[in-house]
C-alpha atoms as a PDB file:
ATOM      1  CA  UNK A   1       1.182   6.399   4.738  1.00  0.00           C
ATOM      2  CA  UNK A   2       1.874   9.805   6.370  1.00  0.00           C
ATOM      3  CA  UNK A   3      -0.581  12.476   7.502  1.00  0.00           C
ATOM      4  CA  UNK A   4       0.207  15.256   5.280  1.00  0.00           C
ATOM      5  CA  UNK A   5      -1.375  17.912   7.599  1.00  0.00           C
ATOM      6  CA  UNK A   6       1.381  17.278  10.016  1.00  0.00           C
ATOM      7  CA  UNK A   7       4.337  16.479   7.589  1.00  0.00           C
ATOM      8  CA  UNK A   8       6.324  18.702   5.075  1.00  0.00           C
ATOM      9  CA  UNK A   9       6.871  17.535   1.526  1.00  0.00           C
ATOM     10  CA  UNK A  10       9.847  18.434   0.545  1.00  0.00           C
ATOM     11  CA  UNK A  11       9.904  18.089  -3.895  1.00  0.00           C
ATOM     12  CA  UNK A  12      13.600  16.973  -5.437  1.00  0.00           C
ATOM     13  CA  UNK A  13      13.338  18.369  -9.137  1.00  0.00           C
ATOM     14  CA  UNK A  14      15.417  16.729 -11.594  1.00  0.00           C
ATOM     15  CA  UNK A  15      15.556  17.972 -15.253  1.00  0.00           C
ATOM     16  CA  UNK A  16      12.867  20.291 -15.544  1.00  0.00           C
ATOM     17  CA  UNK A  17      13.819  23.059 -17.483  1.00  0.00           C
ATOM     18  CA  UNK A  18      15.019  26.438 -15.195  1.00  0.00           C
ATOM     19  CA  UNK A  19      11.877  28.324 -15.756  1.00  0.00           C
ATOM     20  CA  UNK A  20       9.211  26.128 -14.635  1.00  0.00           C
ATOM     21  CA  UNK A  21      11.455  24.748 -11.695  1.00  0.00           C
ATOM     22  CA  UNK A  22      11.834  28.737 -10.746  1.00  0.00           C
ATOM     23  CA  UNK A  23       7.982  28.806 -11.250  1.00  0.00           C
ATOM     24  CA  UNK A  24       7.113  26.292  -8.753  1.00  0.00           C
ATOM     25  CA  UNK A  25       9.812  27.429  -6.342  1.00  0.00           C
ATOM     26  CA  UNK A  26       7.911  30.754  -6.607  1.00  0.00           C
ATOM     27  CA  UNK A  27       4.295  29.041  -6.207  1.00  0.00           C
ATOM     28  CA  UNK A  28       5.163  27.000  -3.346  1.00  0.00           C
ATOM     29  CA  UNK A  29       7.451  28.923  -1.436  1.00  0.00           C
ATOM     30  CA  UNK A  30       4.819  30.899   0.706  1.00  0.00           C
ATOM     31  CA  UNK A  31       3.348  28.085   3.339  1.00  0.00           C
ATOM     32  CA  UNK A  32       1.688  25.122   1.743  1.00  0.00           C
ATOM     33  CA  UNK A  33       3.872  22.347   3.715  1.00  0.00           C
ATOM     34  CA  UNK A  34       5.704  21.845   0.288  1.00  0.00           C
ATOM     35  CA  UNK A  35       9.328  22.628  -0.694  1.00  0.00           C
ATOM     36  CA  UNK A  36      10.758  22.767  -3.638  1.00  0.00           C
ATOM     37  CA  UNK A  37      14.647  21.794  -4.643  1.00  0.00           C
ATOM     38  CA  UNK A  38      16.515  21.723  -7.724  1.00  0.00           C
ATOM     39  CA  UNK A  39      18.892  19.335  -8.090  1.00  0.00           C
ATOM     40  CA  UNK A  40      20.457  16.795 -10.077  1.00  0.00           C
ATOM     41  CA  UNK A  41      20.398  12.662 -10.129  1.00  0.00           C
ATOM     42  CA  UNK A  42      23.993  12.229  -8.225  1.00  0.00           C
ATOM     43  CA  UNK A  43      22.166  14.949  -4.955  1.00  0.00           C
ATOM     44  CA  UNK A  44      18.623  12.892  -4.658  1.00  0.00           C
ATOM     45  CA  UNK A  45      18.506  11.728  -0.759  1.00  0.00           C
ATOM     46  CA  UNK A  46      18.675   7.900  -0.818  1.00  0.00           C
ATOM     47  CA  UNK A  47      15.147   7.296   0.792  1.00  0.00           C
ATOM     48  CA  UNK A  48      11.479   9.410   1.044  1.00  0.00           C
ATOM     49  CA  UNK A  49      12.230   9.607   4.832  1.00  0.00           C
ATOM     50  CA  UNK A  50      13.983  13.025   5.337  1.00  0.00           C
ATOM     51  CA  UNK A  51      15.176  14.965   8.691  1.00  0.00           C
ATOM     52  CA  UNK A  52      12.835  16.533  11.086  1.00  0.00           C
ATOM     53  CA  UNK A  53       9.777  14.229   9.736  1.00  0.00           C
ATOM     54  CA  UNK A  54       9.944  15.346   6.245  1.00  0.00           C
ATOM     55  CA  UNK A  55       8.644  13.148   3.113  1.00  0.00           C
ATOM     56  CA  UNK A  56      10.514  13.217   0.365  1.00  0.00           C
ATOM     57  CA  UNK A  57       9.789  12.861  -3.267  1.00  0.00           C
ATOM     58  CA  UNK A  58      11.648  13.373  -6.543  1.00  0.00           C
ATOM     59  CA  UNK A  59      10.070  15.025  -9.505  1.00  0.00           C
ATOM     60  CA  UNK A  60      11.387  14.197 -12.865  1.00  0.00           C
ATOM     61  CA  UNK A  61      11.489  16.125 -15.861  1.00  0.00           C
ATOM     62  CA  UNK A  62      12.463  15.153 -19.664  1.00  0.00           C
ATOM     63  CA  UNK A  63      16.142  16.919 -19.313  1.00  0.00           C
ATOM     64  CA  UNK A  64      16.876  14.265 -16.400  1.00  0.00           C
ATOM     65  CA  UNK A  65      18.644  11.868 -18.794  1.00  0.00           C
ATOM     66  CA  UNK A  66      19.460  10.562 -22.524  1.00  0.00           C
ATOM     67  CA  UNK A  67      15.247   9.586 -22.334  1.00  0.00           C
ATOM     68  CA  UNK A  68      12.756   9.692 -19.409  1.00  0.00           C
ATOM     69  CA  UNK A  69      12.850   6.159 -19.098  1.00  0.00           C
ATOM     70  CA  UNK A  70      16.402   5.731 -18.641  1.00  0.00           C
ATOM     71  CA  UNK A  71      16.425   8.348 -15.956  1.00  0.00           C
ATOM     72  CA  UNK A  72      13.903   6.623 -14.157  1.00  0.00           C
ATOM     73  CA  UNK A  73      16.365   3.265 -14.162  1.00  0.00           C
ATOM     74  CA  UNK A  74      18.865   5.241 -12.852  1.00  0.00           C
ATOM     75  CA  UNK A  75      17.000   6.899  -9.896  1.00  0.00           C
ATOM     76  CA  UNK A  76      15.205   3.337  -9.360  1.00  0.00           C
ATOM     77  CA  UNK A  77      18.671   1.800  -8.876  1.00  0.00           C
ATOM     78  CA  UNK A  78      20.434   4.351  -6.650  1.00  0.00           C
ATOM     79  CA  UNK A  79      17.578   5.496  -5.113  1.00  0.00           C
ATOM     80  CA  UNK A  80      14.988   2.325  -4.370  1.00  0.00           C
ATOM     81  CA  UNK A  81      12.932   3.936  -1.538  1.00  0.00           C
ATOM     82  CA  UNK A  82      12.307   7.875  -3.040  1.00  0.00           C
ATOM     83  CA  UNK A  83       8.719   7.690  -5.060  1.00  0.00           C
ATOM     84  CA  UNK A  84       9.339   9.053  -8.139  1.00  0.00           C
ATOM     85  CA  UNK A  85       6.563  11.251 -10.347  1.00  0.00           C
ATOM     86  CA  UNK A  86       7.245  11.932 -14.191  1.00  0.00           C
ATOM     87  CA  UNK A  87       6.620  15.090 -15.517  1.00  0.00           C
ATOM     88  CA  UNK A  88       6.676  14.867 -19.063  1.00  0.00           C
ATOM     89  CA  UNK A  89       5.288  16.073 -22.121  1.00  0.00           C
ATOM     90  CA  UNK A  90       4.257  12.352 -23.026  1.00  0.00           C
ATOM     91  CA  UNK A  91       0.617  11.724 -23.554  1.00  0.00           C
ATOM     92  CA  UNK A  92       0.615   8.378 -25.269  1.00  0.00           C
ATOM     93  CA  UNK A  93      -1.272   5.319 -23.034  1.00  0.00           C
ATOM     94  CA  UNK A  94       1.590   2.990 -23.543  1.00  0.00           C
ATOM     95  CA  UNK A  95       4.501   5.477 -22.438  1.00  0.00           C
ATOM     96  CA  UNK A  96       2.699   6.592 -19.362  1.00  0.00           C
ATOM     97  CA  UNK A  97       1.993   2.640 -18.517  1.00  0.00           C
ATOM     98  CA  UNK A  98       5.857   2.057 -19.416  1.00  0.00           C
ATOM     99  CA  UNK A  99       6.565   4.942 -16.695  1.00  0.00           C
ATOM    100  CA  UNK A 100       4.583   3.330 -14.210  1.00  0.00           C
ATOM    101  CA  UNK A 101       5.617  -0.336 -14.700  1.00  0.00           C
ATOM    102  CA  UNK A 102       9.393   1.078 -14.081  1.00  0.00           C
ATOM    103  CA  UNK A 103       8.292   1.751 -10.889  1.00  0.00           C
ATOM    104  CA  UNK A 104       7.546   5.450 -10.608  1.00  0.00           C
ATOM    105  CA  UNK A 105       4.345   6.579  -8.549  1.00  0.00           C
ATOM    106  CA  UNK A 106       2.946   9.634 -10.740  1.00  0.00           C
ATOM    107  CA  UNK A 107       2.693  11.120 -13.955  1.00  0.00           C
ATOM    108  CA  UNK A 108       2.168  14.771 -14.648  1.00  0.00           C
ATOM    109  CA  UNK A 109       2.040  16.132 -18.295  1.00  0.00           C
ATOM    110  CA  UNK A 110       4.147  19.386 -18.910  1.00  0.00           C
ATOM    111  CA  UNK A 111       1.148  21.650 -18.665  1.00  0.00           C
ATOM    112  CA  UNK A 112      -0.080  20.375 -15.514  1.00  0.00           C
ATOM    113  CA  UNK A 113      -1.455  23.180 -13.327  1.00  0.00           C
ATOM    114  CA  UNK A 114       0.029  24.215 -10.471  1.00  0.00           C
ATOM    115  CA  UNK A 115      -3.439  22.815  -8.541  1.00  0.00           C
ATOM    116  CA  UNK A 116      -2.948  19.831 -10.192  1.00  0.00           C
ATOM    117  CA  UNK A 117       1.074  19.351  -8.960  1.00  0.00           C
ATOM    118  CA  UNK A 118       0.401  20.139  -5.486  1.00  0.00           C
ATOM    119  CA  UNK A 119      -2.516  17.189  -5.476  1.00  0.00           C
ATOM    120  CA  UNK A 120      -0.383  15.018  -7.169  1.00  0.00           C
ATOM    121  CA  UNK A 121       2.738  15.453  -5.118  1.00  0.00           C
ATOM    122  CA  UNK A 122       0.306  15.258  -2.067  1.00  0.00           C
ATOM    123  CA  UNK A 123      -1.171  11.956  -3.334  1.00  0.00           C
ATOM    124  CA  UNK A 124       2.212  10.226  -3.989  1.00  0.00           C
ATOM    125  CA  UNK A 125       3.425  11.374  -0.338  1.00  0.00           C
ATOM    126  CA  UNK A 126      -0.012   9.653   0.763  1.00  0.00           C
ATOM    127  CA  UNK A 127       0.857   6.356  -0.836  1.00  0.00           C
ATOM    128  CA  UNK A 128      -1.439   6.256  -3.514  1.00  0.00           C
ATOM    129  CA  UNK A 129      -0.442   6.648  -7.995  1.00  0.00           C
ATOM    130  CA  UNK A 130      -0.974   9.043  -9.479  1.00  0.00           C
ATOM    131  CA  UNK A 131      -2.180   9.283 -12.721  1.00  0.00           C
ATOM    132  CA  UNK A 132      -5.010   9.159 -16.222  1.00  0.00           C
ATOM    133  CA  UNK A 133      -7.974   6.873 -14.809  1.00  0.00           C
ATOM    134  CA  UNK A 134      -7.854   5.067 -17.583  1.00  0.00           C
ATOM    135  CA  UNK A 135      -4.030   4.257 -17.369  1.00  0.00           C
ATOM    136  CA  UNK A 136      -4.697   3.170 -14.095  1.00  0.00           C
ATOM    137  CA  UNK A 137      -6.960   0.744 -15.073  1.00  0.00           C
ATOM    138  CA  UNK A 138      -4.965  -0.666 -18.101  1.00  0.00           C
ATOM    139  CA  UNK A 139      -2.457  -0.924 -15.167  1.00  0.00           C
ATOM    140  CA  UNK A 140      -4.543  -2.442 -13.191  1.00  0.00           C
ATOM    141  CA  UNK A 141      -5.328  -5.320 -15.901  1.00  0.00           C
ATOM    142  CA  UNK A 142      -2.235  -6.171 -17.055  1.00  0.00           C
ATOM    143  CA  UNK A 143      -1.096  -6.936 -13.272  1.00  0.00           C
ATOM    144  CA  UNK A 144      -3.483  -8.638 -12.933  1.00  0.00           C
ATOM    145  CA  UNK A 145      -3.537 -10.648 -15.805  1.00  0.00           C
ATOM    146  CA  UNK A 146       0.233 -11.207 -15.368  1.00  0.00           C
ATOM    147  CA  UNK A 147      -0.804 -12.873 -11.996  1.00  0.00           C
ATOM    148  CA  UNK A 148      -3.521 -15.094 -13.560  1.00  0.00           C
ATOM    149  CA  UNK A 149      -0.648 -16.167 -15.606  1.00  0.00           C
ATOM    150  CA  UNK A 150       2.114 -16.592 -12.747  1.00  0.00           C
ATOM    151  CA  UNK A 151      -0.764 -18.550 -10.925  1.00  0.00           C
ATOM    152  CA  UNK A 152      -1.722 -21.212 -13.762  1.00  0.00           C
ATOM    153  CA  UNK A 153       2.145 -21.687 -14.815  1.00  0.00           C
ATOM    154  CA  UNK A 154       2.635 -22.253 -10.823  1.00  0.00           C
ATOM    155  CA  UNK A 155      -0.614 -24.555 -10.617  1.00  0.00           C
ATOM    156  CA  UNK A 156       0.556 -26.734 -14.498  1.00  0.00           C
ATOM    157  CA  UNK A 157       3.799 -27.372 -12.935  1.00  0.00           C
ATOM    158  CA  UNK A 158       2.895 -29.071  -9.866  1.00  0.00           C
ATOM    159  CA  UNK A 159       3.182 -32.645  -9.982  1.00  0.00           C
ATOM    160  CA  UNK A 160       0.509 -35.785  -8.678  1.00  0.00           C
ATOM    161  CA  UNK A 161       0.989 -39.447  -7.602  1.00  0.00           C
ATOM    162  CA  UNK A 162      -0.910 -41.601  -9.724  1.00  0.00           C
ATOM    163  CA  UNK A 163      -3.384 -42.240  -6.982  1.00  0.00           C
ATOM    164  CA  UNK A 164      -3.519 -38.929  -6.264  1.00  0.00           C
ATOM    165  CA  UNK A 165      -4.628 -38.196 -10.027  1.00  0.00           C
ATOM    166  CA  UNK A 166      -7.447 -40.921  -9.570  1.00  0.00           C
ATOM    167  CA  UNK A 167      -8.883 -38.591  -6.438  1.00  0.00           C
ATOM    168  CA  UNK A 168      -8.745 -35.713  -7.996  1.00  0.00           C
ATOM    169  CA  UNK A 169     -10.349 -37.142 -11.090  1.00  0.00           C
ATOM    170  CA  UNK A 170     -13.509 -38.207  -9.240  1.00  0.00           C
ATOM    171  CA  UNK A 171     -13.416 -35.473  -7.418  1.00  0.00           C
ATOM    172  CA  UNK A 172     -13.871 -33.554 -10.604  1.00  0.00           C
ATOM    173  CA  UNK A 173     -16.974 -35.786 -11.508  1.00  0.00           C
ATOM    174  CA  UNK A 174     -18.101 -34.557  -8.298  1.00  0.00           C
ATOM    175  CA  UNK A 175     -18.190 -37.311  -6.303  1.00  0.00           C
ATOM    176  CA  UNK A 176     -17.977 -37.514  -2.585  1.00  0.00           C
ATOM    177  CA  UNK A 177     -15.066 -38.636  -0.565  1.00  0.00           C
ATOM    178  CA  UNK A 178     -17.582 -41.892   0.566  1.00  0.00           C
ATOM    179  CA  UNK A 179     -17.902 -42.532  -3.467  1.00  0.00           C
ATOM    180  CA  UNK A 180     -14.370 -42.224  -3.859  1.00  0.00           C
ATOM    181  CA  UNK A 181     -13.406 -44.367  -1.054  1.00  0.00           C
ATOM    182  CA  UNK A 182     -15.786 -47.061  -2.778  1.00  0.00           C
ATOM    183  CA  UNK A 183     -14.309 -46.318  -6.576  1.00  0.00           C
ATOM    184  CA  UNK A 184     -10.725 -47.043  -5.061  1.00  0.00           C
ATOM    185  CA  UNK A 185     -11.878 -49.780  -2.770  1.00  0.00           C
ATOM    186  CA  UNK A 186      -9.735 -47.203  -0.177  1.00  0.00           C
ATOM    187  CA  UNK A 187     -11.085 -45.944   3.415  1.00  0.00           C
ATOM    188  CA  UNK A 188     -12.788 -42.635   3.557  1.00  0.00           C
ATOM    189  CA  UNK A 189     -10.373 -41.296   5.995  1.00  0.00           C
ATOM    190  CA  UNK A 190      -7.558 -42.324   3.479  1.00  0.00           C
ATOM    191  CA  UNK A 191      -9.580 -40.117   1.239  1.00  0.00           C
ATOM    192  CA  UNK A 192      -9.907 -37.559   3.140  1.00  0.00           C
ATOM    193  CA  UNK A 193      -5.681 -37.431   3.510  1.00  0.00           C
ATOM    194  CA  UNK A 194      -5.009 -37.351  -0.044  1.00  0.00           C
ATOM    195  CA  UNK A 195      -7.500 -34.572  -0.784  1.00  0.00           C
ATOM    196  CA  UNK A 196      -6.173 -32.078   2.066  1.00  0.00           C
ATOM    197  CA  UNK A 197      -2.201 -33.368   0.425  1.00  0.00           C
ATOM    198  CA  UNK A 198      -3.804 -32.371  -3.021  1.00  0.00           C
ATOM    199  CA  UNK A 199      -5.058 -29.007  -1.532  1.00  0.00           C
ATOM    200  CA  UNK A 200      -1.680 -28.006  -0.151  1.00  0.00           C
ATOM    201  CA  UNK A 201      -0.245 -28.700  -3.600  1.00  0.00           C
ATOM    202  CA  UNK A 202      -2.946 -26.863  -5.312  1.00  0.00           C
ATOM    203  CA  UNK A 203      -2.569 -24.190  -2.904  1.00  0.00           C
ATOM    204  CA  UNK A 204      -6.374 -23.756  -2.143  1.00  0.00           C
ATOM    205  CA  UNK A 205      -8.099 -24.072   1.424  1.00  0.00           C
ATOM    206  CA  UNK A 206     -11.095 -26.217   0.419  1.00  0.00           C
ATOM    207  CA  UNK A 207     -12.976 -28.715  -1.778  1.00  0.00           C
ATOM    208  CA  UNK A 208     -14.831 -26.432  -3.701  1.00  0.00           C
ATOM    209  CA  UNK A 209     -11.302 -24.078  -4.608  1.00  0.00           C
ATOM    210  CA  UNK A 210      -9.210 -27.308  -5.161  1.00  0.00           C
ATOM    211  CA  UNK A 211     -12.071 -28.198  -7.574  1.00  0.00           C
ATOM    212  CA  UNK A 212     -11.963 -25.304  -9.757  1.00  0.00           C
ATOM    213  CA  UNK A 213      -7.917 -24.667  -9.743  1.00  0.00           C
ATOM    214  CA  UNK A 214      -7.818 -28.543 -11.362  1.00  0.00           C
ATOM    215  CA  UNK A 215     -10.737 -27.590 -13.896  1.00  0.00           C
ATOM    216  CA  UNK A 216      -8.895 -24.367 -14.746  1.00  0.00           C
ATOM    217  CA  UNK A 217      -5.508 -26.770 -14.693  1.00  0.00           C
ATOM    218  CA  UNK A 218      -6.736 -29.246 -16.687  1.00  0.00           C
ATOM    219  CA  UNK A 219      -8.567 -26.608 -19.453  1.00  0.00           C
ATOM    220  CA  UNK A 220      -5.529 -25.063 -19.860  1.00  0.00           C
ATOM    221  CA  UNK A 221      -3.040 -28.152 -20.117  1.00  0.00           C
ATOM    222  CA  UNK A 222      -5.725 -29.351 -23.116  1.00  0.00           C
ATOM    223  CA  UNK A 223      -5.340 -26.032 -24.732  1.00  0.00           C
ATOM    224  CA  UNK A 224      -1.848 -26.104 -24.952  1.00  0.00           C
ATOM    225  CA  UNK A 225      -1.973 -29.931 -26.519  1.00  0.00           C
ATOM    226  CA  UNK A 226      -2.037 -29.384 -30.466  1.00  0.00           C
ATOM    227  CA  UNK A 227      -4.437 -31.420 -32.263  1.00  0.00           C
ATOM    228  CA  UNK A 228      -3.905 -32.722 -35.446  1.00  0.00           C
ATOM    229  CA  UNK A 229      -6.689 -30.914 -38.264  1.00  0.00           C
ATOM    230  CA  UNK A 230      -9.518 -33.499 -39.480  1.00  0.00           C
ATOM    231  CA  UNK A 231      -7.991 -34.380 -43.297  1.00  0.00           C
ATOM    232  CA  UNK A 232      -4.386 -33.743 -42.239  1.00  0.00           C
ATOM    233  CA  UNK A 233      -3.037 -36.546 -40.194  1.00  0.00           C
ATOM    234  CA  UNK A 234       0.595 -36.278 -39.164  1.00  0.00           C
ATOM    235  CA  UNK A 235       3.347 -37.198 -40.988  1.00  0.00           C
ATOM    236  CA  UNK A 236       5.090 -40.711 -40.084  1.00  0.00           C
ATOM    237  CA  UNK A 237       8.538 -40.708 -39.259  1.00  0.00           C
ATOM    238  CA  UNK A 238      10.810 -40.528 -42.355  1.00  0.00           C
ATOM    239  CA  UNK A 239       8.082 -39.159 -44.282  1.00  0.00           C
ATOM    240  CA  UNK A 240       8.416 -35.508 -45.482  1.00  0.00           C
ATOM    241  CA  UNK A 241       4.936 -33.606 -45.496  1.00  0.00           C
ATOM    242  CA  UNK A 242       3.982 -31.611 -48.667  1.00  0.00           C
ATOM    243  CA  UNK A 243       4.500 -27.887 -48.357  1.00  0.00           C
ATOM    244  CA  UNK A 244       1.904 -25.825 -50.340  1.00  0.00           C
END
């Protein structure tokens, strides 16, 4: 993160059409700490640290490419460390999330104020996104779920001794690591070793966590068994089932 009251900001715009680049160029040329430069894809510096301190960002018009979001592949790829904001007339949710998830850090619509550029090119330098609340929060969500996902594939695929199934099993009937011990006819302290190897596998730093990632592990591994519909049992092998 920079402190913006000490660092210039100096603005790379890529296909915006000549009068609104001129526009800003005329806005921000008195002393507001913020530069602006028109230039095209193959001139963008390589990283958002510039000489003499400066930050710099690229802004991105609609003219920068065959479509927005191949421009933004193209920048992303040559340029991996410049933050990238989209100007665009696009106002659709799932465009602007598309924007984002291609990795650029703003979206401005066309008729964005000049108010409204300054705080967004100031934000971005800052380290923070900008753009709709609500797209941020859609955002926000799918990440989210996405790692939910990640997590349980990660948790499904990890593999148990047979012994180590029987501890966790009890476990789940919540009993104690004395009751276990006794169920297995094992010593506690043997019990005791196979729950902290079943927590490093689970990935969790205590009873209670390793309890609920094998609930959540075992929920999900019984919804993705099929079960066969009361009245339609399944076919036997060599059999060929009616089709309605």
């Amino acid at each position: 993160m920079i402190r913006l009251s000490e660092t210039r900001i100096r603005v790379y715009v890529v296909g915006l059409d000549a009068l609104r680049a001129t526009g800003l160029q005329a806005i921000f040329e008195k002393n507001t700490g913020i530069d602006i430069l028109m230039e095209d894809i193959s001139s963008l510096p390589r990283s958002h640290q510039g000489p003499d301190s400066t930050f710099n960002l690229a802004v991105v018009g609609a003219n920068a490419g065959p479509d927005i979001f191949s421009a933004i592949a193209a920048i992303r790829s040559a340029h991996p460390e410049l933050p990238i904001i989209v100007m665009s007339h696009a106002s659709g949710q799932e465009a602007i999330l598309r924007i984002l998830m291609l990795g650029a850090k703003g979206f401005l619509h066309e008729a964005s104020t000049p108010g409204q550029f300054e705080k967004a090119v100031r934000m971005v330098a800052a380290g923070a996104l900008w753009a709709p609340r609500r797209v941020q929060a859609d955002l926000i969500h799918r990440l989210l779920t996405a790692l939910e996902s990640q997590r349980a594939a990660q948790t499904n695929a990890v593999s148990f001794t047979s012994r180590e199934q029987q501890v966790l099993n009890l476990l789940l009937d919540g009993n104690s690591n004395r009751e276990i011990a006794k169920s297995l006819k094992i010593e506690e302290r043997t019990v005791k070793s196979y729950v902290t190897k079943l927590m490093q596998k689970m990935g969790v730093k205590n009873r209670t966590a390793l309890t609920m990632r094998a609930q959540d592990r075992s929920n999900s591994m019984l919804l993705a068994t099929p079960l066969p519909l009361p009245g339609n049992p399944a076919p036997t092998q060599g059999s060929d089932p009616a089709i309605k």
